[in-house]
PDB file of N, CA and C in Angstrom:
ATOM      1  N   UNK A   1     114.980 116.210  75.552  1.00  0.00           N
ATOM      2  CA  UNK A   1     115.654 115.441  76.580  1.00  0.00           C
ATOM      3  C   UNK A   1     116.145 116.351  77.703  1.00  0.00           C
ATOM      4  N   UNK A   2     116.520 117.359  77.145  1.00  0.00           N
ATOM      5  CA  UNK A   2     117.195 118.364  78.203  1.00  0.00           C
ATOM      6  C   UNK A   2     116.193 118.454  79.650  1.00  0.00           C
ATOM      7  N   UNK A   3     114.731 118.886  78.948  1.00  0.00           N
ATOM      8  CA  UNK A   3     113.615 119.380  79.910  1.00  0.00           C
ATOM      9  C   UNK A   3     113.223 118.282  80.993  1.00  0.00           C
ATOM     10  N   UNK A   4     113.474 116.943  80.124  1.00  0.00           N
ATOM     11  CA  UNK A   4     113.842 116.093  81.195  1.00  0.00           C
ATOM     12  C   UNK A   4     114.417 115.857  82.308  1.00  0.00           C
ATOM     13  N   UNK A   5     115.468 115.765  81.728  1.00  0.00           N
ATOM     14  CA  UNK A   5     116.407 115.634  82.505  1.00  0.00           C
ATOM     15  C   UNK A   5     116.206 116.549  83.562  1.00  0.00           C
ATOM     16  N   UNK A   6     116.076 118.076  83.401  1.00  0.00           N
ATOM     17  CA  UNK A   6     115.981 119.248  84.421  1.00  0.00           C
ATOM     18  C   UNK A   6     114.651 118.752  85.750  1.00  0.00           C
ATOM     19  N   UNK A   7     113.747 118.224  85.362  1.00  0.00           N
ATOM     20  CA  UNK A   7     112.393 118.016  85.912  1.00  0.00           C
ATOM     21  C   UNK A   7     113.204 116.454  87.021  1.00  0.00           C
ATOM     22  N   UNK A   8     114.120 115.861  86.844  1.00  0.00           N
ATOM     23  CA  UNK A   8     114.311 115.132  87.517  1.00  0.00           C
ATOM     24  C   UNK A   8     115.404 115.017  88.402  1.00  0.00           C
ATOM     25  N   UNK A   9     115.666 116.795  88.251  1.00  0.00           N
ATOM     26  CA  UNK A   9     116.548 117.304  89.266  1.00  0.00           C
ATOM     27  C   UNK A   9     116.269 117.986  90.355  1.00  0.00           C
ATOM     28  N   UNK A  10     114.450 118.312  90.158  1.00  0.00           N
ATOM     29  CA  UNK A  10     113.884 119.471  91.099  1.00  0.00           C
ATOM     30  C   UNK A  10     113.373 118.480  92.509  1.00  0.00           C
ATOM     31  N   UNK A  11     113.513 118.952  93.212  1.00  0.00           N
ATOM     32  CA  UNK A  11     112.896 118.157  94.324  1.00  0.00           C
ATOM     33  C   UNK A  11     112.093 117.689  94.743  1.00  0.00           C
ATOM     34  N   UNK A  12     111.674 116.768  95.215  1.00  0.00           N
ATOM     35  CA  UNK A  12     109.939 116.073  95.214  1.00  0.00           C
ATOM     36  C   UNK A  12     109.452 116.995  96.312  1.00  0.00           C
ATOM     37  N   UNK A  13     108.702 116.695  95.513  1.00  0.00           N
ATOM     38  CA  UNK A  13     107.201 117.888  97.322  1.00  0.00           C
ATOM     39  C   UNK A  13     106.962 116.804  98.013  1.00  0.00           C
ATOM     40  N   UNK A  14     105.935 117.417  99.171  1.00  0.00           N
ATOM     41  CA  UNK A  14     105.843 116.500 100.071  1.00  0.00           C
ATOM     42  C   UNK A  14     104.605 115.389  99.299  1.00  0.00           C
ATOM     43  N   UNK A  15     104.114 115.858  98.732  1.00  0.00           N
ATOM     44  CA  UNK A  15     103.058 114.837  98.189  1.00  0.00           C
ATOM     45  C   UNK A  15     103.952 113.840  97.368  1.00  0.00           C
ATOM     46  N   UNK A  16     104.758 114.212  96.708  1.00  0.00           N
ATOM     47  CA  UNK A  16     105.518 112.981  96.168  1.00  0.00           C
ATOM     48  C   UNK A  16     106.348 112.035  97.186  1.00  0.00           C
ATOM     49  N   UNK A  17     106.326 112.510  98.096  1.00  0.00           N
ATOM     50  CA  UNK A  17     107.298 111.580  99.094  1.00  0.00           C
ATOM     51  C   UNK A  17     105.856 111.184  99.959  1.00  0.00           C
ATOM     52  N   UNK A  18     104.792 111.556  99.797  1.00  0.00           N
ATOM     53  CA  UNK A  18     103.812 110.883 100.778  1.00  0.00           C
ATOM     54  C   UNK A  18     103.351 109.230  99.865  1.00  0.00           C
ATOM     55  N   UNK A  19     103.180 109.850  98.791  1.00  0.00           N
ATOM     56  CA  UNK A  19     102.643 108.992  97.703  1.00  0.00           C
ATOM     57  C   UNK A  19     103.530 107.442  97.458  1.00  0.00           C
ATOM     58  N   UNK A  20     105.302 108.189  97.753  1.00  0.00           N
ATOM     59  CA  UNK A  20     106.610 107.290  97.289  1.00  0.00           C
ATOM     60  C   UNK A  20     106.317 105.974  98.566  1.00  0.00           C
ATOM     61  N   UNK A  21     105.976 106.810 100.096  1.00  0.00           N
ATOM     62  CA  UNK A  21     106.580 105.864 101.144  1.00  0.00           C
ATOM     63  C   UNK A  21     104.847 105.447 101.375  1.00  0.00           C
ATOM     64  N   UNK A  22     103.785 105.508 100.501  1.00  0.00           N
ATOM     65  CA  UNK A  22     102.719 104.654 100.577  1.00  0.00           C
ATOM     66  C   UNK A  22     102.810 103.237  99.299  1.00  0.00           C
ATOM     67  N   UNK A  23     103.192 103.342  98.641  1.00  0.00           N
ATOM     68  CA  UNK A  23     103.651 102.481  98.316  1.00  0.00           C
ATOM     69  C   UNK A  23     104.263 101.952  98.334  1.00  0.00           C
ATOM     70  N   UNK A  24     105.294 101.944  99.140  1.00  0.00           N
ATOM     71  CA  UNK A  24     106.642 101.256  99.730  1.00  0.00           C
ATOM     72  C   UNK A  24     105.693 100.468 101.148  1.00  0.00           C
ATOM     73  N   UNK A  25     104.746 101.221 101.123  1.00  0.00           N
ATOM     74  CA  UNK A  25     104.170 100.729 102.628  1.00  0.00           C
ATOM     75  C   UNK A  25     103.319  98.997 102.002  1.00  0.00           C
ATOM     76  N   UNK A  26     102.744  98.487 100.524  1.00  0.00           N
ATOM     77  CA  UNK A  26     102.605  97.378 100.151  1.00  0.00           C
ATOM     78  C   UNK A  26     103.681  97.099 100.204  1.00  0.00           C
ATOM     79  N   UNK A  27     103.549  95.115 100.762  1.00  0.00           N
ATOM     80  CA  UNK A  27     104.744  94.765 101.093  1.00  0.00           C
ATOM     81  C   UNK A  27     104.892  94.131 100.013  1.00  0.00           C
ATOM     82  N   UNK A  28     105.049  93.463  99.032  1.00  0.00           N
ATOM     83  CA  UNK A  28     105.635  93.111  97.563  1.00  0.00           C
ATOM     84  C   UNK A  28     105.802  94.016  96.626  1.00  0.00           C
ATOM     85  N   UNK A  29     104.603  94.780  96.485  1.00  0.00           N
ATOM     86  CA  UNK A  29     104.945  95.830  95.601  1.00  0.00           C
ATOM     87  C   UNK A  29     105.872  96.971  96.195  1.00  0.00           C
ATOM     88  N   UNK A  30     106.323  97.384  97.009  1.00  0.00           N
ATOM     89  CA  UNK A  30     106.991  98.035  97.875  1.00  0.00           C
ATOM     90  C   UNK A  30     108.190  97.435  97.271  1.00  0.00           C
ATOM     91  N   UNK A  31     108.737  96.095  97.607  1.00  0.00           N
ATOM     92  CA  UNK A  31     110.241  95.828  97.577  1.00  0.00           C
ATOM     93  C   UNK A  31     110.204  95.873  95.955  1.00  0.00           C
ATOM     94  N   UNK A  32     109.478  95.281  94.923  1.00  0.00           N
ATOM     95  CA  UNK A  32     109.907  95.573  93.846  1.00  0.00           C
ATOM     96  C   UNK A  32     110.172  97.301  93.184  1.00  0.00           C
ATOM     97  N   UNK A  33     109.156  97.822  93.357  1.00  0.00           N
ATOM     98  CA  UNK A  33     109.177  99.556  93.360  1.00  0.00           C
ATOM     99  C   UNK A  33     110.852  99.936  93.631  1.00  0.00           C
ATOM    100  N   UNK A  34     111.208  99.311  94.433  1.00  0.00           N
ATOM    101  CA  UNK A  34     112.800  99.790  95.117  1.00  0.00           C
ATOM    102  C   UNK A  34     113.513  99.602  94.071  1.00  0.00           C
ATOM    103  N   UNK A  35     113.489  98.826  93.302  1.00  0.00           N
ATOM    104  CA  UNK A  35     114.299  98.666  91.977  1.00  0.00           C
ATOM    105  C   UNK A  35     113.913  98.704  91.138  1.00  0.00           C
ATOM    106  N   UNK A  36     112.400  99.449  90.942  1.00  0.00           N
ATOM    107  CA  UNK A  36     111.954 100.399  89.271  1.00  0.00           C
ATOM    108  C   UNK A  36     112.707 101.777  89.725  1.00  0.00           C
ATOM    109  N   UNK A  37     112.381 102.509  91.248  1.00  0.00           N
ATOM    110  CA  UNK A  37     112.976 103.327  91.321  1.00  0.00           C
ATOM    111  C   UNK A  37     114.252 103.469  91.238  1.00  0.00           C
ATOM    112  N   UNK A  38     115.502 102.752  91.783  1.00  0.00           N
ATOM    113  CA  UNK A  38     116.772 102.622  91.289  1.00  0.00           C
ATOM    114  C   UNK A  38     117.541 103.043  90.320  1.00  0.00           C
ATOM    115  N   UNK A  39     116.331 101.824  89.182  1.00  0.00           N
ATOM    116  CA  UNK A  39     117.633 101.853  88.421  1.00  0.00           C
ATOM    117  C   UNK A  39     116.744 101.751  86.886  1.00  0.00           C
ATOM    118  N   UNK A  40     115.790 102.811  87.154  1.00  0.00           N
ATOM    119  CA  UNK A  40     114.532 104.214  86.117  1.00  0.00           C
ATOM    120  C   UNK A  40     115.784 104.828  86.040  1.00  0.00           C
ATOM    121  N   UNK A  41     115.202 104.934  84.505  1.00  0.00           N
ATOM    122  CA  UNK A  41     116.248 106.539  83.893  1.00  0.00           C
ATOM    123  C   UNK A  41     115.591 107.675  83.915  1.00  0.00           C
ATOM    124  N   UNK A  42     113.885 107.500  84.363  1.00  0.00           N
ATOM    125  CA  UNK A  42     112.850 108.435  84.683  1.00  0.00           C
ATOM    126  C   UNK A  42     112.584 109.171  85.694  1.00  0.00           C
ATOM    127  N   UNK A  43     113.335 108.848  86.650  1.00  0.00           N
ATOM    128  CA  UNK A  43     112.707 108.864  88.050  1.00  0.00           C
ATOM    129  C   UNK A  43     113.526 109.796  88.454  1.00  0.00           C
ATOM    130  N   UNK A  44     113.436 110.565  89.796  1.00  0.00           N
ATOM    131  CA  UNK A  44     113.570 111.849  90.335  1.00  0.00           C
ATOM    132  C   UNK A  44     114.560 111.240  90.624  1.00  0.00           C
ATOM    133  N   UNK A  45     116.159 111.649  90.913  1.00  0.00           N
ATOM    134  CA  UNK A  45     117.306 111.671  91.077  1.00  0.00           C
ATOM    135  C   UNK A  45     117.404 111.337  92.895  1.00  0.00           C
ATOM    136  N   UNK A  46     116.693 112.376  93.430  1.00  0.00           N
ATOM    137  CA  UNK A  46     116.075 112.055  94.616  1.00  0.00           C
ATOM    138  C   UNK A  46     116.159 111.238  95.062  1.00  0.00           C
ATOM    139  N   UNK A  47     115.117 110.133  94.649  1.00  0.00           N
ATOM    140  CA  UNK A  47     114.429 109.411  94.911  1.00  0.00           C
ATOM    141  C   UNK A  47     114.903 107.725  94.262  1.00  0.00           C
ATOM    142  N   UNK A  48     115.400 108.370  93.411  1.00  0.00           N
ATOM    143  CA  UNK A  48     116.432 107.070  92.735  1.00  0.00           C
ATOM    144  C   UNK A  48     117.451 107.002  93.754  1.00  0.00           C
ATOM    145  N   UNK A  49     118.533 108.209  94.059  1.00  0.00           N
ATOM    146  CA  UNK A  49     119.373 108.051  95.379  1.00  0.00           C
ATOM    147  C   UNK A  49     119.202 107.509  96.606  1.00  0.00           C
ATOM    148  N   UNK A  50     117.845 107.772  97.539  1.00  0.00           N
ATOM    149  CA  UNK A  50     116.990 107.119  98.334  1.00  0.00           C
ATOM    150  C   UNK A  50     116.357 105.816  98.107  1.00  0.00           C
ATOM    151  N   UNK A  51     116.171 105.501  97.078  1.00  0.00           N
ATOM    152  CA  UNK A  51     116.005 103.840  96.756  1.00  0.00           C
ATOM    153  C   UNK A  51     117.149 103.394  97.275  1.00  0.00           C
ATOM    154  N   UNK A  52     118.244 103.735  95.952  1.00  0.00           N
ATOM    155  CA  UNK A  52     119.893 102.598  96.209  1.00  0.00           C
ATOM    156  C   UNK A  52     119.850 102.733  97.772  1.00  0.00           C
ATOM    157  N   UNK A  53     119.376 104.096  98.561  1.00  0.00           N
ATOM    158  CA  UNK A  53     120.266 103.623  99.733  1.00  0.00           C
ATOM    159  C   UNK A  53     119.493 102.476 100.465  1.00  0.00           C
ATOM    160  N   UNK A  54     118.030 102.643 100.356  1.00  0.00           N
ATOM    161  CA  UNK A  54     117.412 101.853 101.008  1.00  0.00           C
ATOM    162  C   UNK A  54     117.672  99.893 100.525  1.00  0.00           C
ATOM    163  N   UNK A  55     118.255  99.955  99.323  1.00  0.00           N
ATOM    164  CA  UNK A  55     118.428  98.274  98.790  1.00  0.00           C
ATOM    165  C   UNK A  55     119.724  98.075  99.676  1.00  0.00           C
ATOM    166  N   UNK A  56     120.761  99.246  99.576  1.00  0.00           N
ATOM    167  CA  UNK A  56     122.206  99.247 100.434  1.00  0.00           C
ATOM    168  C   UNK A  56     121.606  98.142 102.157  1.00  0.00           C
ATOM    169  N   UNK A  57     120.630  99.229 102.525  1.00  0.00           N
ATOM    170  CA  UNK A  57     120.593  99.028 103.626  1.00  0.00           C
ATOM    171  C   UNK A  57     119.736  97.770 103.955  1.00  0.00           C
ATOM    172  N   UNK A  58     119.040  97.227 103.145  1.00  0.00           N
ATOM    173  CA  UNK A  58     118.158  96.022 102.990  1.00  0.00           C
ATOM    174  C   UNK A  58     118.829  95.013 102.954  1.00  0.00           C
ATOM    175  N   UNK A  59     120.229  94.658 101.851  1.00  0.00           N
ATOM    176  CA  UNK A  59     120.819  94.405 101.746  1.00  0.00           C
ATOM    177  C   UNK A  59     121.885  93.129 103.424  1.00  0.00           C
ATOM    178  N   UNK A  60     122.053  95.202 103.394  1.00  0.00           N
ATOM    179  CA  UNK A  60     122.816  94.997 105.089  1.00  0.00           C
ATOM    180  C   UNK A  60     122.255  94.325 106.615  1.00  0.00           C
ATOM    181  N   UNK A  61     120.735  94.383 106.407  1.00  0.00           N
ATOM    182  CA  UNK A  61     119.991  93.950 107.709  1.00  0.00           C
ATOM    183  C   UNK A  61     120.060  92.327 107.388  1.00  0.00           C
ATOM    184  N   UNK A  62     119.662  92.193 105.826  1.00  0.00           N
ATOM    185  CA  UNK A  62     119.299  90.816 105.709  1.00  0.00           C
ATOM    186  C   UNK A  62     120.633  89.759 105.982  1.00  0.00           C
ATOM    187  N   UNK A  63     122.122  90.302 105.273  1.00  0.00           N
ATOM    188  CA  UNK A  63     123.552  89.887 105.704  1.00  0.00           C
ATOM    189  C   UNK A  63     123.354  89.564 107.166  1.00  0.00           C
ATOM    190  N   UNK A  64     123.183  90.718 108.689  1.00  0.00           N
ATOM    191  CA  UNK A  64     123.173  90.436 109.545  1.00  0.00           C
ATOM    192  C   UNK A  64     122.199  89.321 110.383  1.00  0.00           C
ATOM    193  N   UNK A  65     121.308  89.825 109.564  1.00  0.00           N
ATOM    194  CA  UNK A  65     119.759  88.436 110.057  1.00  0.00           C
ATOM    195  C   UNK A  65     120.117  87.147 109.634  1.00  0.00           C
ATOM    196  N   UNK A  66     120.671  87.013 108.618  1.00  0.00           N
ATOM    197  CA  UNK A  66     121.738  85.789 108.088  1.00  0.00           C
ATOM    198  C   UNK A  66     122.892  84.735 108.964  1.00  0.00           C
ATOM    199  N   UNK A  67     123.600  85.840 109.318  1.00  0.00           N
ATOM    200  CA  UNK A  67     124.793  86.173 110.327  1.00  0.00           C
ATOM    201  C   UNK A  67     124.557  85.346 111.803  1.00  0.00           C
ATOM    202  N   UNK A  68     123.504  86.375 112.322  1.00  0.00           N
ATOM    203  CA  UNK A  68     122.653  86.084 112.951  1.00  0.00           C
ATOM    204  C   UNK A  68     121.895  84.667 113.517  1.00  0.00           C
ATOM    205  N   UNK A  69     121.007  83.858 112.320  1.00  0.00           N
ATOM    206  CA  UNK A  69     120.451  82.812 112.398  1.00  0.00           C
ATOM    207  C   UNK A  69     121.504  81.876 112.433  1.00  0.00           C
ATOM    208  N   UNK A  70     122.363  82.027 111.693  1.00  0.00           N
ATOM    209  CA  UNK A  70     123.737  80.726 111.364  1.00  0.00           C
ATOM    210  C   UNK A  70     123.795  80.684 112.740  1.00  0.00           C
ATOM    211  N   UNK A  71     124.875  81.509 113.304  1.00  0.00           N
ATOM    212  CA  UNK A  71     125.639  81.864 114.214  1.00  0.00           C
ATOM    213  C   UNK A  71     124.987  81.227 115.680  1.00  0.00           C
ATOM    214  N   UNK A  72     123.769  81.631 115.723  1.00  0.00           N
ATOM    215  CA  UNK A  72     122.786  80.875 117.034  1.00  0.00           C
ATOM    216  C   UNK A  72     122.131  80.171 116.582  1.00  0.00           C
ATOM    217  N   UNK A  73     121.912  79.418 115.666  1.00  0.00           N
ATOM    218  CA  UNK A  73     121.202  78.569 115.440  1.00  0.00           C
ATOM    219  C   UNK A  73     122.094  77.007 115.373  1.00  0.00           C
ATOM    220  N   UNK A  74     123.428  77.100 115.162  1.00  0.00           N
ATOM    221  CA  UNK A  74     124.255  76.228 115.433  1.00  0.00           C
ATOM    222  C   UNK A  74     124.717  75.887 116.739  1.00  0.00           C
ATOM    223  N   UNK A  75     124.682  77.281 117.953  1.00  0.00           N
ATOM    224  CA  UNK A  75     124.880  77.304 118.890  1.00  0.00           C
ATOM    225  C   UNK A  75     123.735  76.813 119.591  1.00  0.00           C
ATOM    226  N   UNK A  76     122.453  77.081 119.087  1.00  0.00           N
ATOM    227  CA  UNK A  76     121.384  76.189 120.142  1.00  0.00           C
ATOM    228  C   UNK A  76     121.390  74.635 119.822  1.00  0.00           C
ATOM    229  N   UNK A  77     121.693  74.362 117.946  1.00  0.00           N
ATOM    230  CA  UNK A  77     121.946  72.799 117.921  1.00  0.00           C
ATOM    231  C   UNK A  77     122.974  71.984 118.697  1.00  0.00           C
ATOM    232  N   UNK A  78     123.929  72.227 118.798  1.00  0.00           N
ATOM    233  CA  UNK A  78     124.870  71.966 119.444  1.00  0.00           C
ATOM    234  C   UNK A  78     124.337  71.777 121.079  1.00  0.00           C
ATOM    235  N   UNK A  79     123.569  72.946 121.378  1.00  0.00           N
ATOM    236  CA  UNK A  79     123.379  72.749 122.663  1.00  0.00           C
ATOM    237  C   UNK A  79     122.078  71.527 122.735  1.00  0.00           C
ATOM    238  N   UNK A  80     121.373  71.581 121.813  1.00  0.00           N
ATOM    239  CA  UNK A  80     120.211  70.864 121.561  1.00  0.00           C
ATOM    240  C   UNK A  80     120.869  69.135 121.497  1.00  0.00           C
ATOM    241  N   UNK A  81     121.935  68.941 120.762  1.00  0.00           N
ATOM    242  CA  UNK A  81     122.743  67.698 120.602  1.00  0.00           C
ATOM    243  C   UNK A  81     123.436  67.258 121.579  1.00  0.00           C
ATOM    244  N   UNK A  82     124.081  68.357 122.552  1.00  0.00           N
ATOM    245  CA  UNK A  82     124.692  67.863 123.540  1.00  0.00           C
ATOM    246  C   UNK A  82     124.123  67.514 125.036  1.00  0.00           C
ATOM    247  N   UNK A  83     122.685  67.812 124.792  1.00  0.00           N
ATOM    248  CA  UNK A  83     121.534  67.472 125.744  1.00  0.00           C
ATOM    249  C   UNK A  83     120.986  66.015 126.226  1.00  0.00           C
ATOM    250  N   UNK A  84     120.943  65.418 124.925  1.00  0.00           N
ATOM    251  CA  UNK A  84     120.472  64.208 124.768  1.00  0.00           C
ATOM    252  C   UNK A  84     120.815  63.163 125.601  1.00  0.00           C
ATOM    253  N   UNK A  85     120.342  62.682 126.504  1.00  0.00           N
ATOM    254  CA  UNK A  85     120.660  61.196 127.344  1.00  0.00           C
ATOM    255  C   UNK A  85     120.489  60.550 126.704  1.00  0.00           C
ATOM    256  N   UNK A  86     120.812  59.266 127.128  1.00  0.00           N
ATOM    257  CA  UNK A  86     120.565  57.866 126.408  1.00  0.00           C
ATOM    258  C   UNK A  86     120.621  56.908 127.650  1.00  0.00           C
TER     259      UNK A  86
END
């Protein structure tokens, strides 16, 4: 376990980070990958750290895109409702 553990402390080369953000580049398999990498008890420490941040930040765009749609999308109904002649 030890030797393990040590091997998932060393730093990825660049081929492992070419390999990581080509598969992140499929778009389903990409978002699931984000949370084998996570929250793997296997996986490069690295790269497990760089996942969480990337779900953090996935997370955070989708809250605002959320935010976002409500926020003007009530404001164009409204404007859309208060248009109407009769």
């Amino acid at each position: 376990m030890n030797e393990l553990d040590n091997s998932n402390q060393k730093p990825m080369s660049v081929k492992d980070w070419l390999i990581t953000l080509l598969i992140m580049a499929i778009p389903l398999v990409g978002f699931i990958m984000l949370f084998v990498y996570a929250f793997s008890d296997s996986e490069n420490v690295n790269k497990k750290n760089w996942a969480k941040a990337q779900l953090i930040m996935l997370a955070i765009v989708m809250g605002l895109f959320l935010l976002f749609f409500i926020l003007f999308g009530a404001f164009f109904a409204s404007i859309m409702a208060g248009s109407q002649s009769y």
